[in-house]
N, C-alpha and C. Protein backbone atom coordinates (compact mmCIF):
# COMPACT_ATOMS: atom_id res chain seq x y z
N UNK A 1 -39.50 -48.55 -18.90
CA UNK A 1 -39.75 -47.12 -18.99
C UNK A 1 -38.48 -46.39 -19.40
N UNK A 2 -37.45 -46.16 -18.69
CA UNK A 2 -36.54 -45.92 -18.89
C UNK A 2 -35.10 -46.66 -18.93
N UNK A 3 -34.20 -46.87 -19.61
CA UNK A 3 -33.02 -47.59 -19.42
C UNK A 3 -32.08 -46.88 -19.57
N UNK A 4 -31.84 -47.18 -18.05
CA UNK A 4 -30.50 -46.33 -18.07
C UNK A 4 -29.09 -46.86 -18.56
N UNK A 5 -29.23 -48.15 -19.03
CA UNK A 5 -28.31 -49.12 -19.95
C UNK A 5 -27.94 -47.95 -21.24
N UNK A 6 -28.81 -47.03 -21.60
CA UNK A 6 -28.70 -46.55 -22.56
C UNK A 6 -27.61 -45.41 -22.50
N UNK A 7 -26.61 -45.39 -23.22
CA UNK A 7 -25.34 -44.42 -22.98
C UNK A 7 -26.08 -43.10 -23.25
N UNK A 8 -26.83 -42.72 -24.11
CA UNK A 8 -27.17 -41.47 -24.07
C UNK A 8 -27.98 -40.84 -22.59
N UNK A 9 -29.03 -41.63 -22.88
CA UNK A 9 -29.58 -41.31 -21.77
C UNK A 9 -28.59 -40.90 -19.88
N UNK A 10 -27.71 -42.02 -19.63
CA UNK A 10 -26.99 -41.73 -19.01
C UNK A 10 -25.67 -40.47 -19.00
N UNK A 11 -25.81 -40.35 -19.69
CA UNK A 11 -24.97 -38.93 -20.16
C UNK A 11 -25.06 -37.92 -19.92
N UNK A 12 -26.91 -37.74 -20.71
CA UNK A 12 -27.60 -36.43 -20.28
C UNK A 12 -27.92 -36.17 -19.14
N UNK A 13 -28.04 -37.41 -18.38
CA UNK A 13 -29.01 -37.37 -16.87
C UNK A 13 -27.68 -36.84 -16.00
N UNK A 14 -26.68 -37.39 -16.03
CA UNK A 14 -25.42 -37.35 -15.32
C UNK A 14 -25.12 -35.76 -15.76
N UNK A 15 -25.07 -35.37 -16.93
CA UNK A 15 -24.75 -34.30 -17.31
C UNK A 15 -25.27 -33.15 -16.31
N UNK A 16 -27.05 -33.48 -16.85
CA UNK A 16 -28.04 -32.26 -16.15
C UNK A 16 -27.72 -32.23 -14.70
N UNK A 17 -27.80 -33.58 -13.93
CA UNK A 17 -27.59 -33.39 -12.59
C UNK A 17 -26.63 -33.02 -12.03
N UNK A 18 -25.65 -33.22 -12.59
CA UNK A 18 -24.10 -31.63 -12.37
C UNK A 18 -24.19 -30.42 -12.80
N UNK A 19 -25.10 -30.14 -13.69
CA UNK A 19 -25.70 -28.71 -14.22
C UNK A 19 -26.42 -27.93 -12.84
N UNK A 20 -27.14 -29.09 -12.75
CA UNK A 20 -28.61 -28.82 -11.76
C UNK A 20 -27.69 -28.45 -10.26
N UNK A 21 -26.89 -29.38 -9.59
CA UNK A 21 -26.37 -28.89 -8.42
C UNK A 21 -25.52 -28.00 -8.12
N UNK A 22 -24.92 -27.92 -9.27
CA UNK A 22 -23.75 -26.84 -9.28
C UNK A 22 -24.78 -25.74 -9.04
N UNK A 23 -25.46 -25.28 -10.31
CA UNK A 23 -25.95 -23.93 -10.53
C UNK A 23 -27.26 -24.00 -9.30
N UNK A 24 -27.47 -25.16 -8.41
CA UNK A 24 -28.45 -24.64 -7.02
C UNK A 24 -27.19 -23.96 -6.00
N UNK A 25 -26.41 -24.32 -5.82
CA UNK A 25 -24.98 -23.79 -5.09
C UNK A 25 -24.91 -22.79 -5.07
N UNK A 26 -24.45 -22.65 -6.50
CA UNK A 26 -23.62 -21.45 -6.85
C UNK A 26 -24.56 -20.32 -7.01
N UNK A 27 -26.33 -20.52 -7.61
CA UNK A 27 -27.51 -19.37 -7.27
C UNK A 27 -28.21 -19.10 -5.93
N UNK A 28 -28.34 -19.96 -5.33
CA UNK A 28 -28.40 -19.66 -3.82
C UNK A 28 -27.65 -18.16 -3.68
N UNK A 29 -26.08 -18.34 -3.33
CA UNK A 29 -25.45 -16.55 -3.37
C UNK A 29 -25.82 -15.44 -4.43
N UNK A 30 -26.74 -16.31 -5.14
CA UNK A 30 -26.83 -15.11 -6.37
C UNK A 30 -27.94 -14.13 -6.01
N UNK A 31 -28.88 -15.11 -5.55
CA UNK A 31 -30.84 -14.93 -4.98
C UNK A 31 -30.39 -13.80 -3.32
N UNK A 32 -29.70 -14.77 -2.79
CA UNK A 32 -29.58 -13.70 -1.95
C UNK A 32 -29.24 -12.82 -2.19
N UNK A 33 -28.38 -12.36 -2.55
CA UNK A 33 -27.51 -10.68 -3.25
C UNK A 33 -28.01 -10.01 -4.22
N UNK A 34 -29.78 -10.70 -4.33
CA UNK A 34 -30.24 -9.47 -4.91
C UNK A 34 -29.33 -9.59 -6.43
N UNK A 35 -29.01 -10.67 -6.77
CA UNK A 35 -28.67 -10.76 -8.49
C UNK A 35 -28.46 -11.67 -9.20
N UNK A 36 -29.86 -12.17 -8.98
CA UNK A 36 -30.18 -13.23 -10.05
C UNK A 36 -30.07 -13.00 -11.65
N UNK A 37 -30.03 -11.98 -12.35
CA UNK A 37 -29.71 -11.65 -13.59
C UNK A 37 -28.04 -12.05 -13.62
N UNK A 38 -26.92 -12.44 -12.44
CA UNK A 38 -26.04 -12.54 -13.25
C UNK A 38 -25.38 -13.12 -13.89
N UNK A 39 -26.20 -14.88 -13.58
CA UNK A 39 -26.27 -15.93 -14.34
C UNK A 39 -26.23 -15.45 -16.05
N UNK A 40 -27.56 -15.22 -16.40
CA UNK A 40 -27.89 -14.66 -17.42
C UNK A 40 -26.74 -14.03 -17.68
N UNK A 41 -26.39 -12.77 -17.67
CA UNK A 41 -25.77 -11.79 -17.97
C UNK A 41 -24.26 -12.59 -18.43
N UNK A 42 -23.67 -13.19 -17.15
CA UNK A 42 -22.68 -13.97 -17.37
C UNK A 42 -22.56 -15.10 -18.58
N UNK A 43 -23.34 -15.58 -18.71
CA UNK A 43 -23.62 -17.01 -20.24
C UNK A 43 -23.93 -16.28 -21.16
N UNK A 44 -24.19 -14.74 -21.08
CA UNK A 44 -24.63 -13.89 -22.62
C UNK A 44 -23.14 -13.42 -22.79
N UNK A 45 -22.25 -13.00 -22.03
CA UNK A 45 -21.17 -12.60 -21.96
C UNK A 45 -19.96 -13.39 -22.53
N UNK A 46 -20.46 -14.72 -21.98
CA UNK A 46 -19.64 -15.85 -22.12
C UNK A 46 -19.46 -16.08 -23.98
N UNK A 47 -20.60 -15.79 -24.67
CA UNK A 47 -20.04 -16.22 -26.44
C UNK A 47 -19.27 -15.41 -27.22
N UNK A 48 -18.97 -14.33 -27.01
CA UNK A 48 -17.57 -13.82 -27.47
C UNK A 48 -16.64 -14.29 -26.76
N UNK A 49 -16.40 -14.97 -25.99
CA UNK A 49 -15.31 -16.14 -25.75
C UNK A 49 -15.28 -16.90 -26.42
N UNK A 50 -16.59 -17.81 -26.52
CA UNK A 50 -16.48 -19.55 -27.26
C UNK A 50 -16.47 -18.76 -28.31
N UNK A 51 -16.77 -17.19 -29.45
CA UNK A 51 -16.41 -17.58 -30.76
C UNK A 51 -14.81 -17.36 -30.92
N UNK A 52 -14.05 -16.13 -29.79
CA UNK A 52 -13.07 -15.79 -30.23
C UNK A 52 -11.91 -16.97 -29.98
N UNK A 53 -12.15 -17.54 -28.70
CA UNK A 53 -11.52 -19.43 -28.88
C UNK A 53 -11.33 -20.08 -29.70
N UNK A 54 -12.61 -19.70 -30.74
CA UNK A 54 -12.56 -20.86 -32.28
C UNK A 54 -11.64 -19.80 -33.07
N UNK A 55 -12.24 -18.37 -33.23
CA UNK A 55 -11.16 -18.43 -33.95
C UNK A 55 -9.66 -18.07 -34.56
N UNK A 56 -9.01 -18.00 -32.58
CA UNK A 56 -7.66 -17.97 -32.46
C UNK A 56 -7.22 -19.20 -32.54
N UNK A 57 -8.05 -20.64 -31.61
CA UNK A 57 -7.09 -22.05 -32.45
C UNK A 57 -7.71 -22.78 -33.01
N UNK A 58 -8.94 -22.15 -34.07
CA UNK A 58 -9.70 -23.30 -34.92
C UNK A 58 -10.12 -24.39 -34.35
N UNK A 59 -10.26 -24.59 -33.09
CA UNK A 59 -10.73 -25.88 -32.55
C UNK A 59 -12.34 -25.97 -31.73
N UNK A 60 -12.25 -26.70 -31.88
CA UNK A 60 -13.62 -26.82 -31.12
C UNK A 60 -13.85 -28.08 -29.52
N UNK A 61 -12.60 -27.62 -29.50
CA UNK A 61 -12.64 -28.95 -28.07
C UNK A 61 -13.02 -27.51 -26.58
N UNK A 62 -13.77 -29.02 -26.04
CA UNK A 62 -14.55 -27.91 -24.65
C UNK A 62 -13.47 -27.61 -23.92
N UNK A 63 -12.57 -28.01 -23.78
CA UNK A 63 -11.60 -27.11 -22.75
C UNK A 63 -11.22 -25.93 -23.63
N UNK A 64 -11.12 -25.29 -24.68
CA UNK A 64 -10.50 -24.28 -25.38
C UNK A 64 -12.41 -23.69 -25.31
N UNK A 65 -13.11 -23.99 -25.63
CA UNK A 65 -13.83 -23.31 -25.62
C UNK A 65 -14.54 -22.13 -24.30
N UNK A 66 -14.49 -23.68 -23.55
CA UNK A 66 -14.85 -23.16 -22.24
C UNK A 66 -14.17 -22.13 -21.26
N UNK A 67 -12.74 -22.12 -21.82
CA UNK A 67 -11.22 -21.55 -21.58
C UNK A 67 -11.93 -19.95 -22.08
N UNK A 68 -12.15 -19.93 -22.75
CA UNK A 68 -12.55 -18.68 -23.73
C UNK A 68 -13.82 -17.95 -23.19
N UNK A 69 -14.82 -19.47 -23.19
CA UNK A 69 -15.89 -18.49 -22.18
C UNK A 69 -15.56 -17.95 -20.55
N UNK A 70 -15.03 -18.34 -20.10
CA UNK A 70 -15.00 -18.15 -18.69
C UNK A 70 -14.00 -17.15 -18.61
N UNK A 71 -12.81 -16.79 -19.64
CA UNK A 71 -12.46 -15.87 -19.88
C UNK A 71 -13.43 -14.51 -20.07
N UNK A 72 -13.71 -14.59 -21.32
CA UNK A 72 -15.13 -13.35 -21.48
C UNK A 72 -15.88 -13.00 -20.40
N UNK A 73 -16.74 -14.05 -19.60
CA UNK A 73 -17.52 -14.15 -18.70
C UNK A 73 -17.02 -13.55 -17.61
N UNK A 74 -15.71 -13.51 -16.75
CA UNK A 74 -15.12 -12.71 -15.93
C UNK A 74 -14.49 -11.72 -16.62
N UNK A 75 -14.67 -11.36 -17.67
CA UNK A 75 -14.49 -10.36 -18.31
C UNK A 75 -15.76 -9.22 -18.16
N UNK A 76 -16.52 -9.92 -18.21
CA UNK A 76 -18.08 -9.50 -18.07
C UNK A 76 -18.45 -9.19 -16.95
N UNK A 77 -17.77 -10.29 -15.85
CA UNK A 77 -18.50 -9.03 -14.34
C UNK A 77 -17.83 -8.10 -13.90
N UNK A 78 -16.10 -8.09 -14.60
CA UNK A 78 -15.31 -7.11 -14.16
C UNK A 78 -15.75 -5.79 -14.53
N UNK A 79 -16.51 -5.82 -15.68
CA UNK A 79 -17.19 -4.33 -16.41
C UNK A 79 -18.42 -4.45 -15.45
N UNK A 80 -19.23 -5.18 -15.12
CA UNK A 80 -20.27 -5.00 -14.50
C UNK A 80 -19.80 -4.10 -12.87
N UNK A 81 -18.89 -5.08 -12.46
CA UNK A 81 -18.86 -4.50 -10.94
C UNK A 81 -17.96 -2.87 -11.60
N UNK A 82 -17.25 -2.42 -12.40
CA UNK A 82 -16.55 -1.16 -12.86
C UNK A 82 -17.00 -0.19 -13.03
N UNK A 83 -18.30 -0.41 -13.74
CA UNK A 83 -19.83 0.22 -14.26
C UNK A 83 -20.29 0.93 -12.96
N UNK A 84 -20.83 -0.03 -11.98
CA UNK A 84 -21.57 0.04 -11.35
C UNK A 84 -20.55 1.18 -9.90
N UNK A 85 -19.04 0.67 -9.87
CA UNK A 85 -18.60 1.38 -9.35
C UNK A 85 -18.10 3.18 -9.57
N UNK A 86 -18.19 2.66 -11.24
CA UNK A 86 -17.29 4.21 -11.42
C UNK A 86 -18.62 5.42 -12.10
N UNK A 87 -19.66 4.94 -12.02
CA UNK A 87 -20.78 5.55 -12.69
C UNK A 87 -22.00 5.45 -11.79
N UNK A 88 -22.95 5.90 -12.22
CA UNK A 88 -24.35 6.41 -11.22
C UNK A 88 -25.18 5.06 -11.39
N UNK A 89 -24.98 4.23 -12.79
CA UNK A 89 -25.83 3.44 -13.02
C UNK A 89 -26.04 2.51 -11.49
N UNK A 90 -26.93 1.72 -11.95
CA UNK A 90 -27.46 0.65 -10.78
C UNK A 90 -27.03 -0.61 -10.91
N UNK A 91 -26.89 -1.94 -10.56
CA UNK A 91 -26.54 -3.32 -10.45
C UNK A 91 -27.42 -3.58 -11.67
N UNK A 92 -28.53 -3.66 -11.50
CA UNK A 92 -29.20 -4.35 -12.97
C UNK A 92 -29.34 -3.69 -14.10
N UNK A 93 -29.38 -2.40 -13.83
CA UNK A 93 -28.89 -1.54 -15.50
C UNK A 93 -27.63 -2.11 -15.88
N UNK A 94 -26.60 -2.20 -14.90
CA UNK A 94 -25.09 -2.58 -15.56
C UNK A 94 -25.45 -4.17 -15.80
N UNK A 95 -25.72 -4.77 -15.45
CA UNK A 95 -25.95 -6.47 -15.82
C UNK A 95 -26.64 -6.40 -17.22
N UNK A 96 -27.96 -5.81 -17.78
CA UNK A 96 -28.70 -5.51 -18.65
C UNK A 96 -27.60 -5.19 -19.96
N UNK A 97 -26.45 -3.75 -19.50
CA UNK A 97 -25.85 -3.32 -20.37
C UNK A 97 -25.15 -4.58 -21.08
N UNK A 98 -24.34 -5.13 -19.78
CA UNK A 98 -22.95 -5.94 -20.00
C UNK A 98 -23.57 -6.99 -21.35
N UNK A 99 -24.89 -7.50 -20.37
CA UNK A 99 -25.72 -8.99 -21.24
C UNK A 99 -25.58 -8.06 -22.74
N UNK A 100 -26.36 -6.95 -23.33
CA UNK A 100 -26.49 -7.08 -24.52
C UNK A 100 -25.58 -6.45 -25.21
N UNK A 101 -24.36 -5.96 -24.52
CA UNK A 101 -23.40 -5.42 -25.48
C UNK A 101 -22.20 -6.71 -25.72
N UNK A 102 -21.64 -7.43 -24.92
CA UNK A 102 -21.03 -8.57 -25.17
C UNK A 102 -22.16 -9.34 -25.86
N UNK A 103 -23.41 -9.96 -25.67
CA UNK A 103 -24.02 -10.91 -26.75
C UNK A 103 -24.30 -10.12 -28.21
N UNK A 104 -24.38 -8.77 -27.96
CA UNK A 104 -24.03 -8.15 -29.33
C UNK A 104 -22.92 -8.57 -30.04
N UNK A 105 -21.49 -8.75 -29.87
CA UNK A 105 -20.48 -8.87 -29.85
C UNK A 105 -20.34 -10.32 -29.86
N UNK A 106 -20.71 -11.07 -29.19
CA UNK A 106 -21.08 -12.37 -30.08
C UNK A 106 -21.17 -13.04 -31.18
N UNK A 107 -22.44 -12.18 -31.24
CA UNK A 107 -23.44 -12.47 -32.28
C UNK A 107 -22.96 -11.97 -33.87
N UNK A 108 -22.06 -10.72 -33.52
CA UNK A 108 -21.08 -9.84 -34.48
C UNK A 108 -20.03 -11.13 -35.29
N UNK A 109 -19.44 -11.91 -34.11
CA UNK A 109 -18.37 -12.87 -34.24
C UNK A 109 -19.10 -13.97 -34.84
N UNK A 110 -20.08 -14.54 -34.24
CA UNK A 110 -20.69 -15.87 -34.75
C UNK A 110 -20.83 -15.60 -36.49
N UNK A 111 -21.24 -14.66 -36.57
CA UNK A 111 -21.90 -14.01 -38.08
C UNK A 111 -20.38 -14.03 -39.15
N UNK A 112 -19.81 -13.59 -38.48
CA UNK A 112 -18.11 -13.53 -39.03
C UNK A 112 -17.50 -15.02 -39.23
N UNK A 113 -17.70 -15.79 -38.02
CA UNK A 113 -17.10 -17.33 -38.40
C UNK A 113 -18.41 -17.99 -39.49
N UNK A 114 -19.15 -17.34 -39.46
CA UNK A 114 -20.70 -18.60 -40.44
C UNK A 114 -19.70 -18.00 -42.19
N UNK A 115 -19.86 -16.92 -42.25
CA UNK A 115 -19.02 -16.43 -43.43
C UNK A 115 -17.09 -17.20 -43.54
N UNK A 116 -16.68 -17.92 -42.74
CA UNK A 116 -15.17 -18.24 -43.15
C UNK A 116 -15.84 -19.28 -44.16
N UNK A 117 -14.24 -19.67 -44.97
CA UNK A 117 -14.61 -20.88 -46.03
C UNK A 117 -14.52 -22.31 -45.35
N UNK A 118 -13.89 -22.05 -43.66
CA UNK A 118 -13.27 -23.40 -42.97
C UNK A 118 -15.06 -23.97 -42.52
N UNK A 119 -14.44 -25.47 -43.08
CA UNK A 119 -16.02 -26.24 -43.04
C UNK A 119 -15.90 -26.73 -41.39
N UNK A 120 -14.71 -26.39 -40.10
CA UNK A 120 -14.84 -26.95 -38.93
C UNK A 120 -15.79 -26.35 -38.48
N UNK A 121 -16.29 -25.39 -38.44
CA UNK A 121 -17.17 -24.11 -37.87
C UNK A 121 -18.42 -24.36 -37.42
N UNK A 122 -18.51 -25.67 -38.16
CA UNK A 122 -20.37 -26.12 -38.21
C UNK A 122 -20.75 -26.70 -36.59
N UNK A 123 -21.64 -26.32 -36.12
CA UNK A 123 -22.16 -26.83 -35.03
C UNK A 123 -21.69 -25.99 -33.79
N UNK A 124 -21.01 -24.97 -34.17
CA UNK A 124 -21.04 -23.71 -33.20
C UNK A 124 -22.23 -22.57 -32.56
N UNK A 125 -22.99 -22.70 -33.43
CA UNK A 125 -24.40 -21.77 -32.90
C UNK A 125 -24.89 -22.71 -31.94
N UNK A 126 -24.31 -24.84 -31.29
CA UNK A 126 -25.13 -25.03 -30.56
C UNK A 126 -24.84 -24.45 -28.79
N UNK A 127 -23.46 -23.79 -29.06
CA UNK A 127 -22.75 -23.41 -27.91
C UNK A 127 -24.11 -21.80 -27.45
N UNK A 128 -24.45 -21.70 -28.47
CA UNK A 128 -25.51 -19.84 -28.62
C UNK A 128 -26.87 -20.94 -27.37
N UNK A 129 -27.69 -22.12 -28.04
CA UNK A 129 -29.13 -22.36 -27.05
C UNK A 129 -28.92 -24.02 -26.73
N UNK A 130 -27.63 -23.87 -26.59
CA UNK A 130 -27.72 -25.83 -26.44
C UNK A 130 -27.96 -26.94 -26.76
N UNK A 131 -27.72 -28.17 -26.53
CA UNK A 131 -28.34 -29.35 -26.82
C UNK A 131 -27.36 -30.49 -26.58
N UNK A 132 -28.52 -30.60 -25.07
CA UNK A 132 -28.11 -31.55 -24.13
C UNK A 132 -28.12 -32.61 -25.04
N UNK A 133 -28.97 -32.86 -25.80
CA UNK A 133 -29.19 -34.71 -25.92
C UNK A 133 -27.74 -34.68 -27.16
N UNK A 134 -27.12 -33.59 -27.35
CA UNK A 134 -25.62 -34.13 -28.12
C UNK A 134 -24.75 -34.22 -27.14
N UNK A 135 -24.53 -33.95 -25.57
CA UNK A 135 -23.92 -34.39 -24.89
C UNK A 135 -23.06 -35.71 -24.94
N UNK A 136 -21.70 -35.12 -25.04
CA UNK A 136 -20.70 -36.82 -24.98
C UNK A 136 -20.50 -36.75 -23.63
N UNK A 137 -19.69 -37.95 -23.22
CA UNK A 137 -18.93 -38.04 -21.88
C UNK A 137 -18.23 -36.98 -21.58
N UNK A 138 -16.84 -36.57 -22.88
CA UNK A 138 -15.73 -36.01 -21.75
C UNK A 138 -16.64 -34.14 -21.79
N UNK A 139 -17.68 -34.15 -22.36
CA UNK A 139 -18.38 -32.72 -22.00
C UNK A 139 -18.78 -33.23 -20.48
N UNK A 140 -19.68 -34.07 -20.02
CA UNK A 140 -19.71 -34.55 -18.85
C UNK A 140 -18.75 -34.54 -17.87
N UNK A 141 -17.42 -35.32 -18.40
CA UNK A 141 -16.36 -34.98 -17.44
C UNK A 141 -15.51 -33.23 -17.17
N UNK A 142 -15.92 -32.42 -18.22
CA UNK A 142 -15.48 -31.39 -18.01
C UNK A 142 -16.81 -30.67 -17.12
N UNK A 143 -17.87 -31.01 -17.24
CA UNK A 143 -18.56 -30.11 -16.23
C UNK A 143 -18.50 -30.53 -15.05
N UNK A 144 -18.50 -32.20 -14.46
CA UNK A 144 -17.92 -32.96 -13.53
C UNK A 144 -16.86 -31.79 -12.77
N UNK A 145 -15.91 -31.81 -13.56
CA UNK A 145 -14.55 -31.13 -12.70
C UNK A 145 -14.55 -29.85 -12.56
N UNK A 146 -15.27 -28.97 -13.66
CA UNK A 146 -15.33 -27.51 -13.10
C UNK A 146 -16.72 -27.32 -11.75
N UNK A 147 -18.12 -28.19 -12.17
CA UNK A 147 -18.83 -27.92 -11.06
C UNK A 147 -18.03 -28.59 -9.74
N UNK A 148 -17.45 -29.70 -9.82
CA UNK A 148 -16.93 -30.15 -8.24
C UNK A 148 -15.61 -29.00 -7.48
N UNK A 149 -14.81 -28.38 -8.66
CA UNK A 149 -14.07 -27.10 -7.98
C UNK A 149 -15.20 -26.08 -7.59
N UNK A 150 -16.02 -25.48 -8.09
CA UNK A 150 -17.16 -24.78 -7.44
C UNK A 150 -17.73 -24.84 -6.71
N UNK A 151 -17.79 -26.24 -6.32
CA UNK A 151 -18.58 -26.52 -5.12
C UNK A 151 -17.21 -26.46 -3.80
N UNK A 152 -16.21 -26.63 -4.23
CA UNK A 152 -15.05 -26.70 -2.98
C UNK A 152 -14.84 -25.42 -2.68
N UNK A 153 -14.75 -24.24 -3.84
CA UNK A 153 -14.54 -23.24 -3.32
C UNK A 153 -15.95 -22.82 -2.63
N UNK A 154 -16.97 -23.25 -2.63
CA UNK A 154 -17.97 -23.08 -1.91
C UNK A 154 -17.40 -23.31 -0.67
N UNK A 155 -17.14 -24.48 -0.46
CA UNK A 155 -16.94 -25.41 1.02
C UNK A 155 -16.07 -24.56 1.43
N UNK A 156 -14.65 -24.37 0.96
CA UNK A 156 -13.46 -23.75 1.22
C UNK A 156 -13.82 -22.26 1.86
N UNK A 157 -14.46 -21.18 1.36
CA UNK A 157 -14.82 -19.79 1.58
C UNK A 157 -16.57 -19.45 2.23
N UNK A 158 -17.32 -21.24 3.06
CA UNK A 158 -18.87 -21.09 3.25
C UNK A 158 -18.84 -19.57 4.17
N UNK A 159 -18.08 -19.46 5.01
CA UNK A 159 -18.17 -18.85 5.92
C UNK A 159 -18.54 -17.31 5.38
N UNK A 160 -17.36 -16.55 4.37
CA UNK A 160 -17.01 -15.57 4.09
C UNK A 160 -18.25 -15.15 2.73
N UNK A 161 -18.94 -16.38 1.91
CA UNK A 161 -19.68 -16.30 1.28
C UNK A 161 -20.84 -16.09 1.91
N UNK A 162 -21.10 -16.47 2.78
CA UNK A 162 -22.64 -16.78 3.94
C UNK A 162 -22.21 -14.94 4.51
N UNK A 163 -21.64 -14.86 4.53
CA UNK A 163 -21.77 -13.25 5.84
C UNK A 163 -21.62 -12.36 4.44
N UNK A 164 -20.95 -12.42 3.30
CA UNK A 164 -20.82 -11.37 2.34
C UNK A 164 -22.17 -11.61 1.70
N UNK A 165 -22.98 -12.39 1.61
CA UNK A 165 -24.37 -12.82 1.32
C UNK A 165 -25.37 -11.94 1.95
N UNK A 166 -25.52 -11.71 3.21
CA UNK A 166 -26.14 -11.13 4.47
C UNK A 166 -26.09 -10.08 5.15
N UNK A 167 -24.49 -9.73 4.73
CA UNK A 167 -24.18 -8.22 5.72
C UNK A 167 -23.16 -8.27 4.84
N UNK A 168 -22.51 -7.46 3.71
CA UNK A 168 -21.56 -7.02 3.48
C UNK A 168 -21.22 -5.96 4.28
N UNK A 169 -21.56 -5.32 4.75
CA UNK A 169 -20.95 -4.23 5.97
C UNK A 169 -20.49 -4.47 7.17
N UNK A 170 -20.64 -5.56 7.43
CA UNK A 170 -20.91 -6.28 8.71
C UNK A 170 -19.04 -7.13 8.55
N UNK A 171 -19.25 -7.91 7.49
CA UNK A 171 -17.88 -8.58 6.71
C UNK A 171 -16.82 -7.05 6.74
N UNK A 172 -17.15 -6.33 5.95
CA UNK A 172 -16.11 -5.21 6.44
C UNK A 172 -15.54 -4.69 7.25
N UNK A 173 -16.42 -4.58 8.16
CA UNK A 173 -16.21 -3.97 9.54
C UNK A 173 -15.44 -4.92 10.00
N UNK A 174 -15.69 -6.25 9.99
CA UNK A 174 -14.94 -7.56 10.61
C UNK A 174 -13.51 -7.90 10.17
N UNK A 175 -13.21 -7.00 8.78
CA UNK A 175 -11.87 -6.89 8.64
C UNK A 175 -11.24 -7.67 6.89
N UNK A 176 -12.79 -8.68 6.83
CA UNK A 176 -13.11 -9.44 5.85
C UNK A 176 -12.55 -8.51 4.14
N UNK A 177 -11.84 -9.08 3.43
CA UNK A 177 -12.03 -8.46 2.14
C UNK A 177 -12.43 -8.64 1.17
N UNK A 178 -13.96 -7.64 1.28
CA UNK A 178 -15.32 -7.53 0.64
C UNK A 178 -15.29 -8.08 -0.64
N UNK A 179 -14.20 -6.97 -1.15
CA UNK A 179 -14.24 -6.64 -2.85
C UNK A 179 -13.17 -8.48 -3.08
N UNK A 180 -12.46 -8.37 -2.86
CA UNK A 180 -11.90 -9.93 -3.16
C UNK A 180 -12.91 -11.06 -3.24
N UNK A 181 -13.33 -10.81 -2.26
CA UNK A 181 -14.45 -11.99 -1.62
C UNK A 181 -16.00 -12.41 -2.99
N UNK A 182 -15.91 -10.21 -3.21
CA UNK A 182 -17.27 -10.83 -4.58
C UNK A 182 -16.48 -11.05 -5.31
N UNK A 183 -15.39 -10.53 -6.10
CA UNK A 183 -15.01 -11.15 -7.25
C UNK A 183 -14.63 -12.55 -7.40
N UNK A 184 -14.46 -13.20 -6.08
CA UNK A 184 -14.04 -15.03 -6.12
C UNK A 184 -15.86 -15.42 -6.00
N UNK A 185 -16.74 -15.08 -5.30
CA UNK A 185 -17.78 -15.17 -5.87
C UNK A 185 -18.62 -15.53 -6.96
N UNK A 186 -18.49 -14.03 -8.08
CA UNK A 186 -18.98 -13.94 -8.96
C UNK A 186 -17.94 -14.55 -10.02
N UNK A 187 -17.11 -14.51 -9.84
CA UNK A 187 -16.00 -15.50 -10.78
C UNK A 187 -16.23 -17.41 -10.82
């Protein structure tokens, strides 16, 4: 039926199932807090990183890329939580905004690198909807090591995540610091 002898196959499976546990972890705090859009919001945010990565060092290796998204991406909730603080809007109007004005901005960039004459460029729109089954190893080993730090700072902060989850007022009052606490969170 299946062989897992098969390097691809083992790749993807290994891949997804570090996909899969990380992001049950790390959405658990999301579901509770009432913001499940910020997954979303965050990975729409995230491709004006992976394009502007490519094309400050022309490369296409996942640590520069990923470097770039996770850049953008906490770039993205810092305007979200800023929004939401310095203006009337609401949590999911500002998530809504952030998602389509950075994937605007993206999409601006992607359009800009499809037009260079450099032939490295090709196979960048798969970073835009994926595709697991091109999964190599060291993409594996890079999600390996960023989901297993995610999960420690889970372990490391359960306490302060579990009560800022439940009672942020409650965490305040206790002396806890709130605003630190979401941004290592949502970061």
């Amino acid at each position: 039926m299946f062989d897992f002898g098969d390097y691809t196959l083992r790749v993807v499976a290994a891949g997804s199932a570090i996909l899969g546990i990380t992001s049950g972890v790390l959405g658990s705090f999301a579901v509770l807090r009432k913001q499940s859009l910020l997954g979303d919001a965050i990975s729409h945010a995230a491709l004006p990183g992976v394009a502007l990565a490519f094309l400050i060092t022309g490369s296409k290796s996942p640590i520069v890329l990923v470097t770039g998204a996770a850049i953008a991406g906490w770039l993205g909730t810092l305007a979200m939580r800023s929004i939401v603080k310095r203006s009337r809007i609401k949590q999911d109007a500002a998530l809504g905004l952030v998602l389509s004005v950075f994937f605007g901005i993206g999409l601006v960039l992607l359009t800009y690198i499809q037009r260079l004459p450099d032939a490295s460029k090709a196979g960048l729109n798969t970073f835009l909807f994926g595709q697991a089954a091109a999964m190599l190893g060291r993409d594996v080993a890079t999600m390996g090591v960023l989901g297993a730090l995610a999960i420690l700072l889970v372990v490391a902060f359960w306490k302060e995540f579990k009560l800022l989850s439940f009672d942020p007022a409650f965490a305040a009052s206790m002396g806890f610091p709130v605003r630190a606490i979401e941004v290592l969170l949502t970061t």
